[in-house]
C-alpha atoms as a PDB file:
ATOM      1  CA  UNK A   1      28.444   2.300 -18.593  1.00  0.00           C
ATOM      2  CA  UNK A   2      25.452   0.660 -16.949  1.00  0.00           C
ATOM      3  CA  UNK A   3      26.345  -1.134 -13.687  1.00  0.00           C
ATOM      4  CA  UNK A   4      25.548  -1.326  -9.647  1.00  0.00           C
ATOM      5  CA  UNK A   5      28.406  -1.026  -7.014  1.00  0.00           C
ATOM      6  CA  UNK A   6      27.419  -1.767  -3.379  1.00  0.00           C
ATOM      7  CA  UNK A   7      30.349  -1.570  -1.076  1.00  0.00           C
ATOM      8  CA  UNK A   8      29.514  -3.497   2.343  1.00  0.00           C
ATOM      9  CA  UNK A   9      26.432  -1.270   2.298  1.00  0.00           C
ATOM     10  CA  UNK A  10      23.851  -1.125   5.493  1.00  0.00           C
ATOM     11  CA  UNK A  11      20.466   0.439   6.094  1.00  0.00           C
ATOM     12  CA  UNK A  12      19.101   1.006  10.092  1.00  0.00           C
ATOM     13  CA  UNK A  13      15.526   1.732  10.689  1.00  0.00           C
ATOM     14  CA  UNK A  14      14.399   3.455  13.792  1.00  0.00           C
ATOM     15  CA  UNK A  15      12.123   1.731  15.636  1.00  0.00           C
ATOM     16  CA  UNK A  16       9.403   3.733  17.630  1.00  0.00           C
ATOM     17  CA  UNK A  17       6.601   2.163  20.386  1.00  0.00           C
ATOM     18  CA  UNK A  18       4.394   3.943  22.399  1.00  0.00           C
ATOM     19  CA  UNK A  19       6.732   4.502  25.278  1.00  0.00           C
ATOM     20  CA  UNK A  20       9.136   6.213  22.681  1.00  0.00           C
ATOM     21  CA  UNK A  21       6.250   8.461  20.842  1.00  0.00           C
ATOM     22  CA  UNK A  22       5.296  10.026  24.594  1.00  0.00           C
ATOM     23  CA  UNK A  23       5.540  13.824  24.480  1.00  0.00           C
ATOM     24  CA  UNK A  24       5.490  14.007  28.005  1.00  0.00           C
ATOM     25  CA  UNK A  25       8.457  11.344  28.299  1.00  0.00           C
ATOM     26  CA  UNK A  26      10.403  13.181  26.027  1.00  0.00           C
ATOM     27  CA  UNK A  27      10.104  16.497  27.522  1.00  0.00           C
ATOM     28  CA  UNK A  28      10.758  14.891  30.618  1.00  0.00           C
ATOM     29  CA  UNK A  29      13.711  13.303  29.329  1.00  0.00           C
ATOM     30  CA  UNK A  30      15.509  16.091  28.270  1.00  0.00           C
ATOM     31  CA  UNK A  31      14.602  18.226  31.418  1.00  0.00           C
ATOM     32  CA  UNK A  32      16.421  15.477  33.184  1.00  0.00           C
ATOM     33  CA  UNK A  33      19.249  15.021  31.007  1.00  0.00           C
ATOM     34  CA  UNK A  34      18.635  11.706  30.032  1.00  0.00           C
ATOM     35  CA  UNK A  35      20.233  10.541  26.555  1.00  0.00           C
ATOM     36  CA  UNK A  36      17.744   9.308  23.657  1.00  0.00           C
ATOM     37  CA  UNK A  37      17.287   5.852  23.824  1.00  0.00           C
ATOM     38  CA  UNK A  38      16.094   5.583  20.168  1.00  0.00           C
ATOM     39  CA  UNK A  39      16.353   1.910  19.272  1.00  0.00           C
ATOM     40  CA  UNK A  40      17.041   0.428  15.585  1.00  0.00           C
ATOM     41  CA  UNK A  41      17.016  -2.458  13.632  1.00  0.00           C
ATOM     42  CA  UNK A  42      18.942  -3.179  10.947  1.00  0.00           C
ATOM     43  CA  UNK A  43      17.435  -4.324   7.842  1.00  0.00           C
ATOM     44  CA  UNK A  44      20.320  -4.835   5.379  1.00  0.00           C
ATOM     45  CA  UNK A  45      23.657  -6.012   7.194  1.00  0.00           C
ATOM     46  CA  UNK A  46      26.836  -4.777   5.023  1.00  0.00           C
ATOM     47  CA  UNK A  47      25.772  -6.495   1.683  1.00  0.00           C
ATOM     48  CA  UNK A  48      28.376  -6.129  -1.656  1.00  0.00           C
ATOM     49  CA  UNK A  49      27.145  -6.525  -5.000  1.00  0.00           C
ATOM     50  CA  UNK A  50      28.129  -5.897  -8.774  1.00  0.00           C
ATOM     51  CA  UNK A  51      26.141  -5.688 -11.692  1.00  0.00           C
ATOM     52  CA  UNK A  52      27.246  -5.056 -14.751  1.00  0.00           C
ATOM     53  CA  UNK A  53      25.501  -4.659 -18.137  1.00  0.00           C
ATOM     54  CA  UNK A  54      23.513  -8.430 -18.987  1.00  0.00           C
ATOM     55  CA  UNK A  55      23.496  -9.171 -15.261  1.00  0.00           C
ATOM     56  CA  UNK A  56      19.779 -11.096 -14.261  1.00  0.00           C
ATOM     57  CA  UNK A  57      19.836 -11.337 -10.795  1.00  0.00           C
ATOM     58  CA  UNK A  58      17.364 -12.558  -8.850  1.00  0.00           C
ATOM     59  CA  UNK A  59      17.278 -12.078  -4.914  1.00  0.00           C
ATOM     60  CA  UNK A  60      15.464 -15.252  -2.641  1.00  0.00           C
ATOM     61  CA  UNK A  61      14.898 -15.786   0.982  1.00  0.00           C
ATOM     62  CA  UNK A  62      11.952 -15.192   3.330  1.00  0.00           C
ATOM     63  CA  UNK A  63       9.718 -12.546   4.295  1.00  0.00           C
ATOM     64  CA  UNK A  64      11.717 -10.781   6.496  1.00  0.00           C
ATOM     65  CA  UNK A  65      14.719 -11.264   4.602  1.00  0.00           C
ATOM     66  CA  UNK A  66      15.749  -7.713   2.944  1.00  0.00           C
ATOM     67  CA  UNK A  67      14.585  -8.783  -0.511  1.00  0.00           C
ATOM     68  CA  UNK A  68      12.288  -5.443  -1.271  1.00  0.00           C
ATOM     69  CA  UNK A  69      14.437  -3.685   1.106  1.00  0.00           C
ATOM     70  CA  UNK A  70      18.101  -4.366  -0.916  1.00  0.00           C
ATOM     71  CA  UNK A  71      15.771  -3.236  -3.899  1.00  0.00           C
ATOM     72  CA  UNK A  72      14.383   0.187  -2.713  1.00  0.00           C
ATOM     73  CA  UNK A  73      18.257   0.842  -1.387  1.00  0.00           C
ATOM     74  CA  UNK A  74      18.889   0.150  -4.848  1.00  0.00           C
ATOM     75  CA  UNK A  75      16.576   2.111  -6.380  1.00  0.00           C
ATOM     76  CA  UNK A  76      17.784   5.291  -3.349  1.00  0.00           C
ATOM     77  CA  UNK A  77      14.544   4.821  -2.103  1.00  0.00           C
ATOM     78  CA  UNK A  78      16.143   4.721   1.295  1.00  0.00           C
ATOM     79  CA  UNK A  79      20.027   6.212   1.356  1.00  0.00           C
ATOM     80  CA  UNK A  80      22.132   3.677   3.022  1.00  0.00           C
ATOM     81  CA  UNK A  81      23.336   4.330   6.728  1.00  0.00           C
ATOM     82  CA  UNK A  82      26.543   2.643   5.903  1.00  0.00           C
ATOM     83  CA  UNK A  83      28.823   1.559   2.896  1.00  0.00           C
ATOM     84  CA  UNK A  84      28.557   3.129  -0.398  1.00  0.00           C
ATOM     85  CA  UNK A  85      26.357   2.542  -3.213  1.00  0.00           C
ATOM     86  CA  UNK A  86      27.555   3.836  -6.396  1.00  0.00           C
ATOM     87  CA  UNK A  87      24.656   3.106  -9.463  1.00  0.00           C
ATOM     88  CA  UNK A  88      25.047   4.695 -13.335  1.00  0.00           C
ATOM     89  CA  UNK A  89      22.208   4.451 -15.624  1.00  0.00           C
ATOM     90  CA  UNK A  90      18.616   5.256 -15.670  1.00  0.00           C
ATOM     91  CA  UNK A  91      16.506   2.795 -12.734  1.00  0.00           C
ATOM     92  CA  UNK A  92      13.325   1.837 -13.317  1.00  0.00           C
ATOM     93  CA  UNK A  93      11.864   0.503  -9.891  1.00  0.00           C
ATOM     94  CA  UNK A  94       8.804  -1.673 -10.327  1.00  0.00           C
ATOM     95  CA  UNK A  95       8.165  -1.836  -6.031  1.00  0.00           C
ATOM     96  CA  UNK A  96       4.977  -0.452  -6.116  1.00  0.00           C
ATOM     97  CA  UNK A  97       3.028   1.123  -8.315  1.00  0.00           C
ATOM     98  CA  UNK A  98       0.778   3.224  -6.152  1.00  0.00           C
ATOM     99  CA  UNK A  99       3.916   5.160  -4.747  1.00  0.00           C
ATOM    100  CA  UNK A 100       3.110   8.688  -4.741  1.00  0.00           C
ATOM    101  CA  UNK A 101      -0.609   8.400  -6.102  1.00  0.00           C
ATOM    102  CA  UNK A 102      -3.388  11.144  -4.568  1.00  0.00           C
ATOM    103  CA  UNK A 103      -6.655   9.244  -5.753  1.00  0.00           C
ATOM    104  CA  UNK A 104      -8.115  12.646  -5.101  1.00  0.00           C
ATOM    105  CA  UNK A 105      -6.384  13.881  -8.431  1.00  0.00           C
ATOM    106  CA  UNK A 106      -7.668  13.295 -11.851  1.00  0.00           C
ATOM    107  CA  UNK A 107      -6.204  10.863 -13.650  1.00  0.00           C
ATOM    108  CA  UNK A 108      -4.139  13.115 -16.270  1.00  0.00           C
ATOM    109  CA  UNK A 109      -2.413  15.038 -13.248  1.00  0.00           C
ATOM    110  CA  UNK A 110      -1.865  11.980 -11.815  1.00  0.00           C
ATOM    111  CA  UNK A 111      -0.118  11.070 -14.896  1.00  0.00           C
ATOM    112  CA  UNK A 112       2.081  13.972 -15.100  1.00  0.00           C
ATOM    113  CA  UNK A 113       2.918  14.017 -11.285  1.00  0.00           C
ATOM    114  CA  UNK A 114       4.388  10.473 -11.269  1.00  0.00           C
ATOM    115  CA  UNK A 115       6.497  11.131 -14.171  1.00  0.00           C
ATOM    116  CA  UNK A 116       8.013  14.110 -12.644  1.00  0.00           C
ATOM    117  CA  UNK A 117       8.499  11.709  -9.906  1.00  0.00           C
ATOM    118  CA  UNK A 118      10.447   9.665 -11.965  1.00  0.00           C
ATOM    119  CA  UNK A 119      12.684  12.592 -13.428  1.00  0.00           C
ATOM    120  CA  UNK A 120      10.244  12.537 -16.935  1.00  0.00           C
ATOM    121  CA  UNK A 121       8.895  15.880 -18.382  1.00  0.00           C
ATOM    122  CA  UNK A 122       5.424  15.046 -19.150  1.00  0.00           C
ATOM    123  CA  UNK A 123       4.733  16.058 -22.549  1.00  0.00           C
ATOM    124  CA  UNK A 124       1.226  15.967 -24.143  1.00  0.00           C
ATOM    125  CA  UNK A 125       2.951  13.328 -26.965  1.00  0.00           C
ATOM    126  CA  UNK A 126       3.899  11.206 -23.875  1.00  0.00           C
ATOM    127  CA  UNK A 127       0.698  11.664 -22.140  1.00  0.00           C
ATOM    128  CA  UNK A 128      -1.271  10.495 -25.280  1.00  0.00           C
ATOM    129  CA  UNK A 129       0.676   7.453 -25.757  1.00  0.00           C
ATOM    130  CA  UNK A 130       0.281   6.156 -22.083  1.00  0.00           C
ATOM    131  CA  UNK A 131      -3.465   7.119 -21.807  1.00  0.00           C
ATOM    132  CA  UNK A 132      -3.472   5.649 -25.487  1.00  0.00           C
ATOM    133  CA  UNK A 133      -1.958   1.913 -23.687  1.00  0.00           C
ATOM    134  CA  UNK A 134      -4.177   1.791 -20.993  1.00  0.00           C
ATOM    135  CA  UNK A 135      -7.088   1.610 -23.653  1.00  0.00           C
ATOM    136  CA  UNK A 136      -9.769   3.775 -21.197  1.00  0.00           C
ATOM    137  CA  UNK A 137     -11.767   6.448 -22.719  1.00  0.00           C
ATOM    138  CA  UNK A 138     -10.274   9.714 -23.284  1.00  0.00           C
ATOM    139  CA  UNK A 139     -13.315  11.409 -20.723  1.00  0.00           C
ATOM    140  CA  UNK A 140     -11.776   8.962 -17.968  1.00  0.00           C
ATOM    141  CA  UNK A 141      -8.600  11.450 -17.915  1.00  0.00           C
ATOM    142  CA  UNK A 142     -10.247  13.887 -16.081  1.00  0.00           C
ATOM    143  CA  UNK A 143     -12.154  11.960 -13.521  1.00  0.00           C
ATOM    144  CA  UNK A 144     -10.463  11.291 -10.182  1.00  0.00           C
ATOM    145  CA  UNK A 145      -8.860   8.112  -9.827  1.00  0.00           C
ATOM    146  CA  UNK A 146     -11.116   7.613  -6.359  1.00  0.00           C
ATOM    147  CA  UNK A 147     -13.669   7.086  -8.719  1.00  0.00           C
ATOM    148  CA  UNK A 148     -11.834   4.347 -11.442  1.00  0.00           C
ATOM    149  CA  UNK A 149     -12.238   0.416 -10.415  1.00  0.00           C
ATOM    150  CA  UNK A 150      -8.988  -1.262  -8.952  1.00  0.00           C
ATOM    151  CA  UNK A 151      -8.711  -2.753 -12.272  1.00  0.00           C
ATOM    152  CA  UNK A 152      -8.853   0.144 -14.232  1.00  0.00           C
ATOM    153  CA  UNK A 153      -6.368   2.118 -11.666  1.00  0.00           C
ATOM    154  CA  UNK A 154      -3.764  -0.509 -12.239  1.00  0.00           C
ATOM    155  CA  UNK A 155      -3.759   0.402 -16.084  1.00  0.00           C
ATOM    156  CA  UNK A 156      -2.956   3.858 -15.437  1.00  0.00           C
ATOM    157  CA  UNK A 157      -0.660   2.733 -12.960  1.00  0.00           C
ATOM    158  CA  UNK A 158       1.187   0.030 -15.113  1.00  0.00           C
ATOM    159  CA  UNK A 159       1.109   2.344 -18.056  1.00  0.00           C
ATOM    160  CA  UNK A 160       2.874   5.333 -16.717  1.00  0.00           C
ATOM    161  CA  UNK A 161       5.319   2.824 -14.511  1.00  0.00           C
ATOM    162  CA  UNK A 162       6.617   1.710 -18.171  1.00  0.00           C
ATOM    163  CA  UNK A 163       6.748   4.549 -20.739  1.00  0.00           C
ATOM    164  CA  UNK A 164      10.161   4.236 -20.501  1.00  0.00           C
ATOM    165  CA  UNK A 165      12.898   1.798 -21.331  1.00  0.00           C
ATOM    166  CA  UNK A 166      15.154   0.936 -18.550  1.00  0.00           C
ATOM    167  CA  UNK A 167      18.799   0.590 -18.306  1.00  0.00           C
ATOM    168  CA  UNK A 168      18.565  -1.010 -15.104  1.00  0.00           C
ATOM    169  CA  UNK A 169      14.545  -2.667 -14.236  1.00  0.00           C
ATOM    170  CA  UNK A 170      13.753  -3.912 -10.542  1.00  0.00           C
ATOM    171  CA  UNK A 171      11.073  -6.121 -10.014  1.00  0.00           C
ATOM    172  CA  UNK A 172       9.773  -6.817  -6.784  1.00  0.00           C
ATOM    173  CA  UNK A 173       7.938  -9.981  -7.619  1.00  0.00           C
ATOM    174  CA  UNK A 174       5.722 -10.422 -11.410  1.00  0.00           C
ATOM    175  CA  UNK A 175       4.217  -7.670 -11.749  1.00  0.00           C
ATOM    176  CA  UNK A 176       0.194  -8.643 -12.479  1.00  0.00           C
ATOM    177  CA  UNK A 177      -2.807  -6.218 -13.419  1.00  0.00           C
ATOM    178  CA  UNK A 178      -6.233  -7.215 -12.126  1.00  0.00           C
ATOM    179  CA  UNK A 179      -7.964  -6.932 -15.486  1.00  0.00           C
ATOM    180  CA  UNK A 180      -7.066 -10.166 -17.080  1.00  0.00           C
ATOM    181  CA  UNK A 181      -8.557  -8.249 -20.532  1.00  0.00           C
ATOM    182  CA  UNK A 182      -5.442  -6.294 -19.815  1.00  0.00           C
ATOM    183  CA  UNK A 183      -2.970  -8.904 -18.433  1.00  0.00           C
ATOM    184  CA  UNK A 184      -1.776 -10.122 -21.813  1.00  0.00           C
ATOM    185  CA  UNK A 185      -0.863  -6.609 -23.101  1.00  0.00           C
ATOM    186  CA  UNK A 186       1.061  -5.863 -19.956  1.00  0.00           C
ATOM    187  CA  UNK A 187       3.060  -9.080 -19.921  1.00  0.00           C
ATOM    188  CA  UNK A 188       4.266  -8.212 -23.323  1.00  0.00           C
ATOM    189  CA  UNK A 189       5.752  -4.754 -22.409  1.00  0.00           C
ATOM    190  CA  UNK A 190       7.222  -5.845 -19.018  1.00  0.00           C
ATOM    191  CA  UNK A 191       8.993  -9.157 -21.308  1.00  0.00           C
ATOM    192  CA  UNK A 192      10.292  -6.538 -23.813  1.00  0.00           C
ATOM    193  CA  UNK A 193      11.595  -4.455 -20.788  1.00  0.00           C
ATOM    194  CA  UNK A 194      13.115  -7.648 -19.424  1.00  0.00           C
ATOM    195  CA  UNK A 195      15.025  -8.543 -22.241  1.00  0.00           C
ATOM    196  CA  UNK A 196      16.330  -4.485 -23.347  1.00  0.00           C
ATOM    197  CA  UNK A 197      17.453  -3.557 -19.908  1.00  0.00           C
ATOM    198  CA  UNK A 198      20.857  -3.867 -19.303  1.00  0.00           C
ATOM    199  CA  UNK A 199      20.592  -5.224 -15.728  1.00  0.00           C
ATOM    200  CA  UNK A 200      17.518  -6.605 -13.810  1.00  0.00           C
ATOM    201  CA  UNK A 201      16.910  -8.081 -10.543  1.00  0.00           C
ATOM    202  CA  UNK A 202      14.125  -9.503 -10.001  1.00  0.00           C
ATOM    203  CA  UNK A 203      12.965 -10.233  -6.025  1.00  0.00           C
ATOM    204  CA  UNK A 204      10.363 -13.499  -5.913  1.00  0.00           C
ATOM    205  CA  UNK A 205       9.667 -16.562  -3.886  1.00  0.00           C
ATOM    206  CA  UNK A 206       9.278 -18.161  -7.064  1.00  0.00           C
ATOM    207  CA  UNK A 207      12.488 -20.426  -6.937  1.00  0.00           C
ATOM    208  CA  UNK A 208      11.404 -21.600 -10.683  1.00  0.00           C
ATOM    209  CA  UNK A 209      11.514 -18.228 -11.568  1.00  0.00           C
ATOM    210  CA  UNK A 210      14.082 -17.277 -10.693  1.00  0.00           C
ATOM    211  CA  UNK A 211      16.364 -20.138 -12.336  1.00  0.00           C
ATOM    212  CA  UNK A 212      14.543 -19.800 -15.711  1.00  0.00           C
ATOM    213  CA  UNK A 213      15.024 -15.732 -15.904  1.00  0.00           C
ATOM    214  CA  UNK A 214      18.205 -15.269 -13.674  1.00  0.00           C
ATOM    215  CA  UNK A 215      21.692 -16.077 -14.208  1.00  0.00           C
ATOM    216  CA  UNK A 216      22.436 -15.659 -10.626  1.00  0.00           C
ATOM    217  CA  UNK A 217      20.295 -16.132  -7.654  1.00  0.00           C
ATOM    218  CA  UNK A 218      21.061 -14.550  -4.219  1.00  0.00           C
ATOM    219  CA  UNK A 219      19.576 -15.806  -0.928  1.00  0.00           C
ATOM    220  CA  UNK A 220      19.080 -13.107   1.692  1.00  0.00           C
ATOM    221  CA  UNK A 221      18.380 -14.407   5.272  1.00  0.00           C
ATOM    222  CA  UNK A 222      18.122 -11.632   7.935  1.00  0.00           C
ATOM    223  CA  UNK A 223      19.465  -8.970   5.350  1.00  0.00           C
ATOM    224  CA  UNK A 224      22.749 -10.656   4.771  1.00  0.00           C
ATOM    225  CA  UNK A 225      23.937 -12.162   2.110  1.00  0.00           C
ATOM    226  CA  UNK A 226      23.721 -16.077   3.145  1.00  0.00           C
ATOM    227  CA  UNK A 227      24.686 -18.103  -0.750  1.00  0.00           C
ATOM    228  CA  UNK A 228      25.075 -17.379  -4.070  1.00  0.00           C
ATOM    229  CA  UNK A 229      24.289 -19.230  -6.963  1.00  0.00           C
ATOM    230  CA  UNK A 230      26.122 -18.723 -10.757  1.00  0.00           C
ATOM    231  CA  UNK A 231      23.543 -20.098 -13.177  1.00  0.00           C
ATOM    232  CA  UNK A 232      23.491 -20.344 -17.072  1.00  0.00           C
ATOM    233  CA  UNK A 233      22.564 -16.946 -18.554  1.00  0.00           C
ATOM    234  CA  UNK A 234      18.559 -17.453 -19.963  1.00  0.00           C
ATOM    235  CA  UNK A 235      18.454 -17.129 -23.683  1.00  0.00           C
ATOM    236  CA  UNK A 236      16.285 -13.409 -24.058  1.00  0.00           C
ATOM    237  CA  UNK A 237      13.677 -15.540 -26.593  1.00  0.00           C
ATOM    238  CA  UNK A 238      13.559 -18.120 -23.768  1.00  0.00           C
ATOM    239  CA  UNK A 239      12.372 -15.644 -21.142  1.00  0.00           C
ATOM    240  CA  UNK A 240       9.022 -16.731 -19.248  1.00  0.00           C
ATOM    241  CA  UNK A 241       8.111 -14.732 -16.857  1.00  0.00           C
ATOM    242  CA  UNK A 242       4.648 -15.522 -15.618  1.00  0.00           C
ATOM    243  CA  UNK A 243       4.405 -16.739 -11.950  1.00  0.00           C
ATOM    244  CA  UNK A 244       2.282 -20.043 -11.500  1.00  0.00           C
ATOM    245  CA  UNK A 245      -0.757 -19.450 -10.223  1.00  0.00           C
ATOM    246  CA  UNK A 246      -2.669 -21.894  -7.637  1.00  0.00           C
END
């Protein structure tokens, strides 16, 4: 069964300055005895959560708050340092689509590497229909992507991000592709995605959003948990997902 568990779950950064990164003080520091005076922050203060399958949650607050940070612990990004986080089903984490990119690399091995990423075997059928979405010529697959325009790197990007359906689909804001020639296209797989996963959170500043795609909203100030709001589950043919634009 689909569904996310978070049990009073935490997550410390270190936090490093110049004083810290000294070689010298360090060396000097443990010729002396002194103890390590590492300093941390902590950027997600023992949050609970369950999702089960038809959850839309949507997570609000400021920058600053732990939005993309409760997502990426999600996602095991970054292993909590407290708590327990228990997820079943296959995660599809939308956070950032140039995550483990080398421009250096042509585009196919790009292709192939960010699947395996993702725990996909990159078959030639798969690699055909993805190259076949972003609707670039076929030569383009063995150029570098150093050399392919930021709009046409986003529809590798977006392409291979979405091959797959998702059980459980984080967004970390809409998701947009530069090439408006493209935009429409993309908007229609991400919807589909949307509405066939069995959970999705969704992190925005976009209150309006948020209340026409959620059916619960959680505000995050400081990486705590600070409200909750139950809303009326969003009809899956009433889904609109596009962020206004100024």
């Amino acid at each position: 069964m689909v569904s996310i568990n978070l049990r009073d779950v935490c997550l410390d950064y270190p936090l490093y300055g110049a004083y810290d990164f000294s070689l010298k003080r360090r060396l000097l520091g443990r010729l002396m005895g002194e103890a390590s005076e590492t300093r941390t922050i902590r950027a997600i203060d023992h949050i609970s959560l369950e999702a089960r399958a038809g959850a839309r949650i949507g997570l609000a607050g400021p920058n600053g708050s732990g939005k993309s940070t409760l997502l990426r612990l999600i996602a095991g990004v970054f292993p909590p340092t407290g708590g327990q986080r228990e997820v079943s089903g296959n995660i599809v984490p939308l956070l950032g689509l140039g995550a483990g990119v080398n421009l250096d690399f042509v585009a196919a091995d790009n292709i192939s590497l960010l699947l395996r990423i993702s725990g996909r075997k990159p078959t030639p059928k798969i690699l055909d229909e993805i190259w076949a979405f972003t609707e670039l010529e076929e030569r383009m697959q063995r150029l570098p992507l150093r050399m392919f325009s930021s709009g046409m790197l986003m529809r590798v990007l977006f392409a291979t991000a979405t091959a797959f359906p998702a059980d459980i689909l984080l967004l970390d804001e809409w998701l947009s592709v530069v090439d408006e020639n493209f935009s429409a296209k993309a908007e229609q797989r991400l919807l589909k995605m949307v509405e066939t996963a069995a959970i999705v959170i969704i992190a925005s500043h976009d209150h309006a959003l948020l209340r026409r795609t959620c059916s619960s909203i959680i505000n995050l100030d400081h990486g705590r948990i600070a409200s909750t709001a139950q809303l009326d589950t969003p009809a899956p043919h009433h889904l609109e997902l596009r962020e206004k634009r100024a």
